[in-house]
N, C-alpha and C. Protein backbone atom coordinates (compact mmCIF):
# COMPACT_ATOMS: atom_id res chain seq x y z
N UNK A 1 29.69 -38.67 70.59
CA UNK A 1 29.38 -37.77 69.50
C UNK A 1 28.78 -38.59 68.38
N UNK A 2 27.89 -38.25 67.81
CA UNK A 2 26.75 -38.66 66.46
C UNK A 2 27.93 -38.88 65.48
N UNK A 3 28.06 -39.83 64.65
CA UNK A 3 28.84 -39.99 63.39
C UNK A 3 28.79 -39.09 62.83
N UNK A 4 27.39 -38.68 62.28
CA UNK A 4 27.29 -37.00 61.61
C UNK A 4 27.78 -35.92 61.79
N UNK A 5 28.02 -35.85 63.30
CA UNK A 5 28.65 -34.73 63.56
C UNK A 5 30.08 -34.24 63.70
N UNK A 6 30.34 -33.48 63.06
CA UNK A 6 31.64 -33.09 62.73
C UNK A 6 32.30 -32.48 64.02
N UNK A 7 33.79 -32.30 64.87
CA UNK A 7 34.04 -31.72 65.63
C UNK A 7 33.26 -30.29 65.67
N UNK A 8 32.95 -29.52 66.49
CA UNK A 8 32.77 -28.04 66.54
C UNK A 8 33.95 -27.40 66.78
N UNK A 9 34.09 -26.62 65.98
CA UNK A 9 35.48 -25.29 65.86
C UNK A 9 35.22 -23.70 65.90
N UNK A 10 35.08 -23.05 66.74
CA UNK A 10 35.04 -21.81 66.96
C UNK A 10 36.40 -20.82 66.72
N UNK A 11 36.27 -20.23 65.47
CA UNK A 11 37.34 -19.09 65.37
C UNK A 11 36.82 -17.77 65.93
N UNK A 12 37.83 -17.44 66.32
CA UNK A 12 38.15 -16.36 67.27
C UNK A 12 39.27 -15.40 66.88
N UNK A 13 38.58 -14.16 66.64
CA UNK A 13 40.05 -13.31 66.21
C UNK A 13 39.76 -11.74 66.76
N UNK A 14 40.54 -10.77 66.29
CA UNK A 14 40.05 -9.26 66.48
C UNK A 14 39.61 -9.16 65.35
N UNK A 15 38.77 -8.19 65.09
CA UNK A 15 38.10 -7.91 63.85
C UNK A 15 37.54 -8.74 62.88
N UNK A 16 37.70 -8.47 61.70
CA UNK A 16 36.97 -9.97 61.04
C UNK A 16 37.70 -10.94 60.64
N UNK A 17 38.70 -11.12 61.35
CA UNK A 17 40.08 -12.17 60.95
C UNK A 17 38.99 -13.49 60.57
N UNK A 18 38.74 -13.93 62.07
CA UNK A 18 38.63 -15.04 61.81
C UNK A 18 37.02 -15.09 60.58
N UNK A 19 36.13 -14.31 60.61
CA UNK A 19 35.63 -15.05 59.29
C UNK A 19 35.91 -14.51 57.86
N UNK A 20 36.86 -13.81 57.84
CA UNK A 20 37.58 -14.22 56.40
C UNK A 20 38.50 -15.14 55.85
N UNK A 21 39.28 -15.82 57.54
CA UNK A 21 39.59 -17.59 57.41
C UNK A 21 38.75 -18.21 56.84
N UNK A 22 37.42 -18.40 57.66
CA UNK A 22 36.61 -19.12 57.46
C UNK A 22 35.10 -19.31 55.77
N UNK A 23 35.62 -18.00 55.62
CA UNK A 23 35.33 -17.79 53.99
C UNK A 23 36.59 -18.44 52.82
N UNK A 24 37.55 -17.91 53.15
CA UNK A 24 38.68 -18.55 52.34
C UNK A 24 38.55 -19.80 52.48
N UNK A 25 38.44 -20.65 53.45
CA UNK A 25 38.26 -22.30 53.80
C UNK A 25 37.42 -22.45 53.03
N UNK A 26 36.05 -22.32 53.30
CA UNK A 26 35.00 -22.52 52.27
C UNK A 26 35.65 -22.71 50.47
N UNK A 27 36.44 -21.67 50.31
CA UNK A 27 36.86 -21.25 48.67
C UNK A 27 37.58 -22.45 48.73
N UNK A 28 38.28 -22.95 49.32
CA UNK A 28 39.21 -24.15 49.22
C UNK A 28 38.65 -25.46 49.45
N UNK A 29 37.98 -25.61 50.26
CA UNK A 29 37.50 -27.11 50.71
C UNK A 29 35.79 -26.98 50.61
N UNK A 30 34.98 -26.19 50.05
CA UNK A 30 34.09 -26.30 50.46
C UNK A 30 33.07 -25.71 51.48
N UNK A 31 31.61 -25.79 51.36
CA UNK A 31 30.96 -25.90 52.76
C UNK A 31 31.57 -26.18 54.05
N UNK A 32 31.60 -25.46 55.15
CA UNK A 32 31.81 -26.63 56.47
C UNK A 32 30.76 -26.39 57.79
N UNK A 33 30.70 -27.36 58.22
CA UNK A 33 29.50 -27.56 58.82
C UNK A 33 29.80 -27.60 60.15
N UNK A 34 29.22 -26.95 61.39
CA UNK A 34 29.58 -27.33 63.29
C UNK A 34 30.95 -26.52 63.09
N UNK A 35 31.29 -25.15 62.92
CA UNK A 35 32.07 -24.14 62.74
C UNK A 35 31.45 -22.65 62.88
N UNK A 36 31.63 -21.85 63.54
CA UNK A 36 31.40 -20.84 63.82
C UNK A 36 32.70 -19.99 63.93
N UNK A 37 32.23 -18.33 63.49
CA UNK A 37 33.24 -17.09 64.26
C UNK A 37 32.59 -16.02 65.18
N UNK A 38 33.96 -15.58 65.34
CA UNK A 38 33.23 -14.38 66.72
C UNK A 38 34.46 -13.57 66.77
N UNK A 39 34.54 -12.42 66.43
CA UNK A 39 35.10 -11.35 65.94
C UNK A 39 35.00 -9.87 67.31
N UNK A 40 36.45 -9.66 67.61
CA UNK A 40 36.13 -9.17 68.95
C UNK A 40 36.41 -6.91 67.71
N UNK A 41 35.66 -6.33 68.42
CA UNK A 41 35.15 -5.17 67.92
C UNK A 41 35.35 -4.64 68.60
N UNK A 42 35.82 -2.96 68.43
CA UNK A 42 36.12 -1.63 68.97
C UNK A 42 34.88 -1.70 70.06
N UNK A 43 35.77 -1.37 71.06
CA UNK A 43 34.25 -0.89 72.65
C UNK A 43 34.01 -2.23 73.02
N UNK A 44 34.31 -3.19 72.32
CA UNK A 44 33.42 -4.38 73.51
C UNK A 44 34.85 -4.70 74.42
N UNK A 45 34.41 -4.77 75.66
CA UNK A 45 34.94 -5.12 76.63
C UNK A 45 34.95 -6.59 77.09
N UNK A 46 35.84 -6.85 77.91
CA UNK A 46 36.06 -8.72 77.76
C UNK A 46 34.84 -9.01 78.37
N UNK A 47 34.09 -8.34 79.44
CA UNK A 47 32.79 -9.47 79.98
C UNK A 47 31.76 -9.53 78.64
N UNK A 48 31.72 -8.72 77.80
CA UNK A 48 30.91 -8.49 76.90
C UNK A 48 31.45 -9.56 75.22
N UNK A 49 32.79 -9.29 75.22
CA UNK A 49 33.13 -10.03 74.65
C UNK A 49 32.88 -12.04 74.76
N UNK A 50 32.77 -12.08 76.32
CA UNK A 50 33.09 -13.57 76.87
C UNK A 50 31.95 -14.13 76.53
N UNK A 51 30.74 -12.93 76.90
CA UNK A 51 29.19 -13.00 76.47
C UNK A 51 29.20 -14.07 75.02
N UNK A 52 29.61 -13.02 73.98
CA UNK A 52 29.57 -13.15 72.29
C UNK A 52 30.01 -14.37 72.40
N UNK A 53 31.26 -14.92 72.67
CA UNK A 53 32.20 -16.45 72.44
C UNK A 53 31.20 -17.29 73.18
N UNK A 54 30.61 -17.29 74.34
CA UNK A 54 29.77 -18.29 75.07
C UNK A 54 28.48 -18.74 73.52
N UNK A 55 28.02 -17.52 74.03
CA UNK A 55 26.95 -17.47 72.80
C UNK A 55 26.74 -18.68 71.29
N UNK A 56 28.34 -17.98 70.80
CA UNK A 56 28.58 -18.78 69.60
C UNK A 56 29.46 -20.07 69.60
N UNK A 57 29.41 -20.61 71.04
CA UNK A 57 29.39 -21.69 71.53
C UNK A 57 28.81 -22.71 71.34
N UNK A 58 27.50 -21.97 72.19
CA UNK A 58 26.77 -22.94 72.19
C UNK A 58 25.77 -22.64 71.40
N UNK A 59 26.15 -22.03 70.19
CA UNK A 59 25.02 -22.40 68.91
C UNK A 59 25.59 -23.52 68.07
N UNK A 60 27.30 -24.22 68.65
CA UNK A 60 27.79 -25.55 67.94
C UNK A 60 27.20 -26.58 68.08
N UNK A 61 26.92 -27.11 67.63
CA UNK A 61 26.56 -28.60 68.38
C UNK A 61 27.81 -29.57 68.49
N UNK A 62 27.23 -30.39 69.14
CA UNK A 62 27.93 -31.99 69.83
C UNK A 62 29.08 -31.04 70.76
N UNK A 63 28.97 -30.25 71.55
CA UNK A 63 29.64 -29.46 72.30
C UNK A 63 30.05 -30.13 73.73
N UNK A 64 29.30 -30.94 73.94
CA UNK A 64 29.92 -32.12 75.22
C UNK A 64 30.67 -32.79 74.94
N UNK A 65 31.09 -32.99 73.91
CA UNK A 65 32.88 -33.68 73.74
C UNK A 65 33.63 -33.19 73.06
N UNK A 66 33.36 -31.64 73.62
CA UNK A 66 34.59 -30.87 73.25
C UNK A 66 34.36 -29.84 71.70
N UNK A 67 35.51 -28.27 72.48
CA UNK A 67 35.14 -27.69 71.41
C UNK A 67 36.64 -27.18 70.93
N UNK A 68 37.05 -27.21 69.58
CA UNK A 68 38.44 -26.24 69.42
C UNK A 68 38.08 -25.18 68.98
N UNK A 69 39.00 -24.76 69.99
CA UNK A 69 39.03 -22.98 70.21
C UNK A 69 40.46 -22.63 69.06
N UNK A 70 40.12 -21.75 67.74
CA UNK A 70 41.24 -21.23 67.19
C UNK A 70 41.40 -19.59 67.40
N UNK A 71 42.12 -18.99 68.19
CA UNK A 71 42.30 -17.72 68.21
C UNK A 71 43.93 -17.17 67.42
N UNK A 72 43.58 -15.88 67.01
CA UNK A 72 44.54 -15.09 66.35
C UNK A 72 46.10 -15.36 67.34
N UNK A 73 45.75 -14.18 68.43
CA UNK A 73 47.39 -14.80 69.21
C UNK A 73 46.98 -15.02 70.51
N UNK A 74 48.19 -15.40 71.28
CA UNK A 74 48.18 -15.74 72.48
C UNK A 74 47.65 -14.16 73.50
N UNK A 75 47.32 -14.50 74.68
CA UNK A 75 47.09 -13.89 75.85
C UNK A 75 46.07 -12.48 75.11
N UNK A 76 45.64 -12.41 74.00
CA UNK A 76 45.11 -11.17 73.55
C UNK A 76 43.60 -11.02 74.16
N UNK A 77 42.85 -10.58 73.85
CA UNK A 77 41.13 -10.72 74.57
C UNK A 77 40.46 -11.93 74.06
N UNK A 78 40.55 -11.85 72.44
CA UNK A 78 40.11 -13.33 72.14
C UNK A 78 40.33 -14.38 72.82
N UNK A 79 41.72 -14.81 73.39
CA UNK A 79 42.25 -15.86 74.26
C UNK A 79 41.80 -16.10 75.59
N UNK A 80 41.82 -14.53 76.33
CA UNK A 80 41.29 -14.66 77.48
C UNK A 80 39.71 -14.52 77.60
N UNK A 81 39.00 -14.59 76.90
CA UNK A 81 37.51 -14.69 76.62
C UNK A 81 37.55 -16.52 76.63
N UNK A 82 38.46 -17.04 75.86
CA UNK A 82 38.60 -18.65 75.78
C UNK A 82 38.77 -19.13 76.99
N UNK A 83 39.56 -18.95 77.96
CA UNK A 83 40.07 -19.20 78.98
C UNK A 83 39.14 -18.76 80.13
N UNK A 84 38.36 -18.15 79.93
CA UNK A 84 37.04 -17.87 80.87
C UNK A 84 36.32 -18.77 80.77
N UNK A 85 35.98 -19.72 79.86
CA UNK A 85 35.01 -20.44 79.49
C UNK A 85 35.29 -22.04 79.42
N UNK A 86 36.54 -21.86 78.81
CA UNK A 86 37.18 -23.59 78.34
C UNK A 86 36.95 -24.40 79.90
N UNK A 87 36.44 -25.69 78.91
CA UNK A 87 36.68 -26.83 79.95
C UNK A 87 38.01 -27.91 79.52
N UNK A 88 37.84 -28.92 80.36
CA UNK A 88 38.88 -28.99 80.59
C UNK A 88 38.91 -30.23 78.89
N UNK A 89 38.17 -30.52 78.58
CA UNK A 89 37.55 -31.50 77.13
C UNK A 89 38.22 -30.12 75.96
N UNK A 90 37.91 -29.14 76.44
CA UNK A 90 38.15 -28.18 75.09
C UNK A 90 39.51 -27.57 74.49
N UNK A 91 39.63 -27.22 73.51
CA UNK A 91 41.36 -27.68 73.33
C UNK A 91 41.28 -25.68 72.27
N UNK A 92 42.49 -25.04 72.90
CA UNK A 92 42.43 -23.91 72.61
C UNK A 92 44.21 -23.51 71.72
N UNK A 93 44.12 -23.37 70.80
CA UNK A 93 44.90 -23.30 69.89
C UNK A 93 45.40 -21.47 69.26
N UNK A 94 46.22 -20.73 69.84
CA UNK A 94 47.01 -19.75 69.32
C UNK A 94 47.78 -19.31 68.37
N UNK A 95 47.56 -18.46 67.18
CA UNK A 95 48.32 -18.21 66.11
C UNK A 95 47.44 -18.71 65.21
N UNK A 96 46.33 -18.72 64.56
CA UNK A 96 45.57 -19.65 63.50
C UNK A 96 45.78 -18.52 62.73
N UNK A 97 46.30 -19.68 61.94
CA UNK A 97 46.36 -19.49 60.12
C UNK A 97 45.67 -20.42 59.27
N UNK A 98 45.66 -19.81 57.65
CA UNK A 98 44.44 -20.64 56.62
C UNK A 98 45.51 -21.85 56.80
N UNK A 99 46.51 -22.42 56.52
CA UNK A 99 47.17 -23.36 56.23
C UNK A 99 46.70 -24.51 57.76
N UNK A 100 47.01 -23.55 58.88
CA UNK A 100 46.40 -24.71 59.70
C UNK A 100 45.23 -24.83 59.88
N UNK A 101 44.15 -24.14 59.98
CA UNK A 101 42.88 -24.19 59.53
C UNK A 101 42.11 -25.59 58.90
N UNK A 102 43.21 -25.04 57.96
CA UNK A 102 42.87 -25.99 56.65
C UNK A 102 42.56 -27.81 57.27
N UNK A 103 44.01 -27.62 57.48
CA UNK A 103 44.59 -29.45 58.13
C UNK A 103 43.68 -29.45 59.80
N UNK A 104 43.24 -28.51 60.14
CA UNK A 104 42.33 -28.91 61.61
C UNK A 104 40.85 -29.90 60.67
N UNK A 105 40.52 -28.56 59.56
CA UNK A 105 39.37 -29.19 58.57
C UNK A 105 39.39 -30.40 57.91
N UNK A 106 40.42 -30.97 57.39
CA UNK A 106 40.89 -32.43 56.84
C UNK A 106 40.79 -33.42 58.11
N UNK A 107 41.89 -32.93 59.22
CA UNK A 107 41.79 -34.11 59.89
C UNK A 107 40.42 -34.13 61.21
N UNK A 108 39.70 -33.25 60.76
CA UNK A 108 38.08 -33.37 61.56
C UNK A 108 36.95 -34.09 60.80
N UNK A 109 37.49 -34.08 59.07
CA UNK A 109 36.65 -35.16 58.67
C UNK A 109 37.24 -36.62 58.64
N UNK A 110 38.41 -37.13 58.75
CA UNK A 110 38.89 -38.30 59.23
C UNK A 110 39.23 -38.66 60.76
N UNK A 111 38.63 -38.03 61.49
CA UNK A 111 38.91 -38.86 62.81
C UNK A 111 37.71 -37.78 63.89
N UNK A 112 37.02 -38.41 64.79
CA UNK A 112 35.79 -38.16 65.77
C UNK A 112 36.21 -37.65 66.52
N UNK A 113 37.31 -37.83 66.86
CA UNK A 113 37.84 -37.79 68.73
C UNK A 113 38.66 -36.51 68.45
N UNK A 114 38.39 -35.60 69.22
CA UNK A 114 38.86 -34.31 69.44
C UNK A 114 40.66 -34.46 69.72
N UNK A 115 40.97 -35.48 70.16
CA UNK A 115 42.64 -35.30 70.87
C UNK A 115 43.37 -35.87 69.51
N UNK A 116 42.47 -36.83 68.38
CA UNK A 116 43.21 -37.08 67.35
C UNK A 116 43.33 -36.11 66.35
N UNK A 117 42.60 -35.21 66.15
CA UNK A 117 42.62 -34.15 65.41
C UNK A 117 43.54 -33.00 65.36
N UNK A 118 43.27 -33.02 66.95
CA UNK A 118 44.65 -32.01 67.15
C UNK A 118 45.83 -32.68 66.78
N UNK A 119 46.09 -33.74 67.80
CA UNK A 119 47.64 -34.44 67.70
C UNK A 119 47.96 -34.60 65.80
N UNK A 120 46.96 -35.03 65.31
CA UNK A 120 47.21 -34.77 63.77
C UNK A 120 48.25 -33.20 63.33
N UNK A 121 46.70 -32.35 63.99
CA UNK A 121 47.03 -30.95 62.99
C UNK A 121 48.14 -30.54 63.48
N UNK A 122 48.40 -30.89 64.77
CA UNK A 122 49.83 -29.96 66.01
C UNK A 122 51.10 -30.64 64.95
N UNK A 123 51.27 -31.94 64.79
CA UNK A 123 52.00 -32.62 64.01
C UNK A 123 52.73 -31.76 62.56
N UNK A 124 51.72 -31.71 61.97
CA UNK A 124 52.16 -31.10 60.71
C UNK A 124 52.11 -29.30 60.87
N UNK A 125 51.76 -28.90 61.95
CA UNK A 125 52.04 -27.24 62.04
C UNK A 125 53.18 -26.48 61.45
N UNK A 126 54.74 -27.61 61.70
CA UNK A 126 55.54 -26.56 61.54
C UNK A 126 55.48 -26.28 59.56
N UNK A 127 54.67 -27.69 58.96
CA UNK A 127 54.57 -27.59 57.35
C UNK A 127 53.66 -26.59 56.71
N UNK A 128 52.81 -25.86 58.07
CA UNK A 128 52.25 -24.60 57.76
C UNK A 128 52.86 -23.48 57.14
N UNK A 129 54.00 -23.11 57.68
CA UNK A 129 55.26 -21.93 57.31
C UNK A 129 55.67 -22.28 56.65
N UNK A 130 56.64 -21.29 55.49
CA UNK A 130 57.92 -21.46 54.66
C UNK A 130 58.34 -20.16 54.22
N UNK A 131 59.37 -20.07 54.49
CA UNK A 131 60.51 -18.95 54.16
C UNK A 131 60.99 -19.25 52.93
N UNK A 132 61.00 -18.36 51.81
CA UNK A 132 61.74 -18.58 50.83
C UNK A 132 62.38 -17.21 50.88
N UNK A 133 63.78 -16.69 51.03
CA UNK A 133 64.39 -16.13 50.64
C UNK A 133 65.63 -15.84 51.05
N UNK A 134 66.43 -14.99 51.28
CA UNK A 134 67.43 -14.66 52.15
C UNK A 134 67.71 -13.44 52.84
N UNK A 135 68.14 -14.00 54.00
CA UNK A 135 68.74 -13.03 55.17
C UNK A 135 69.87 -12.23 55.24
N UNK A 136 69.62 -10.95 55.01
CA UNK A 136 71.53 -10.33 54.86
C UNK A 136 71.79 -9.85 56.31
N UNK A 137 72.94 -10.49 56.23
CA UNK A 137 73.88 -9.91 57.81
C UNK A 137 74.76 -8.70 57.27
């Protein structure tokens, strides 16, 4: 991968989840660059859907060493549209939120290699959440 080039990150959600992540990111950190969304919509069906995610794939660049896949939740259409496609370089991530988002975006501008980025962001995930209040039994 080119020094220049930043990992590629494809969000993936139902509706416009994922690019109102990806607007909020912007409000917080900035521009970001080799990031795309793809927003699954009333009537599209998964071959049609798998279509859209290929698509906005490969409008990422540096896509031969790998792409992270962030989708809303597990096993939903977004996911299995991922799982039609992922190789075995591409690293597919369930439950995205702005907080992890965020730290995928930090640690993609300090480190090249797709497995350090994750192992970074997977690391600090559980500092994504916090409960403040109490539980009545």
């Amino acid at each position: 991968m080119d020094s220049q080039e930043l990992t590629p990150i494809l969000l993936i959600s139902h509706d416009g989840l994922a690019a109102a992540l990806l607007r909020a990111s912007v409000m917080i950190m900035g521009e970001q660059e080799n990031i795309n969304t793809v927003g699954l919509e009333e009537g599209d069906g998964l071959s049609n859907f798998i279509a859209k995610v290929q698509e906005c794939k490969n409008a990422l660049a540096a896509i031969d060493d790998g792409v992270i896949f962030l989708v809303d939740i597990p096993f939903g259409t977004p996911w299995n549209a991922v799982v039609a496609i992922k190789r075995e370089i591409d690293h597919l991530v369930a439950g995205v939120s702005l907080p992890f988002l965020l730290e995928v975006l930090n640690y993609r501008s300090q480190y090249n290699q797709i497995e350090k980025i994750m192992e970074a962001s997977l690391a600090v995930s559980s500092e994504c959440f916090r409960y403040l209040g109490a539980i009545e039994k």
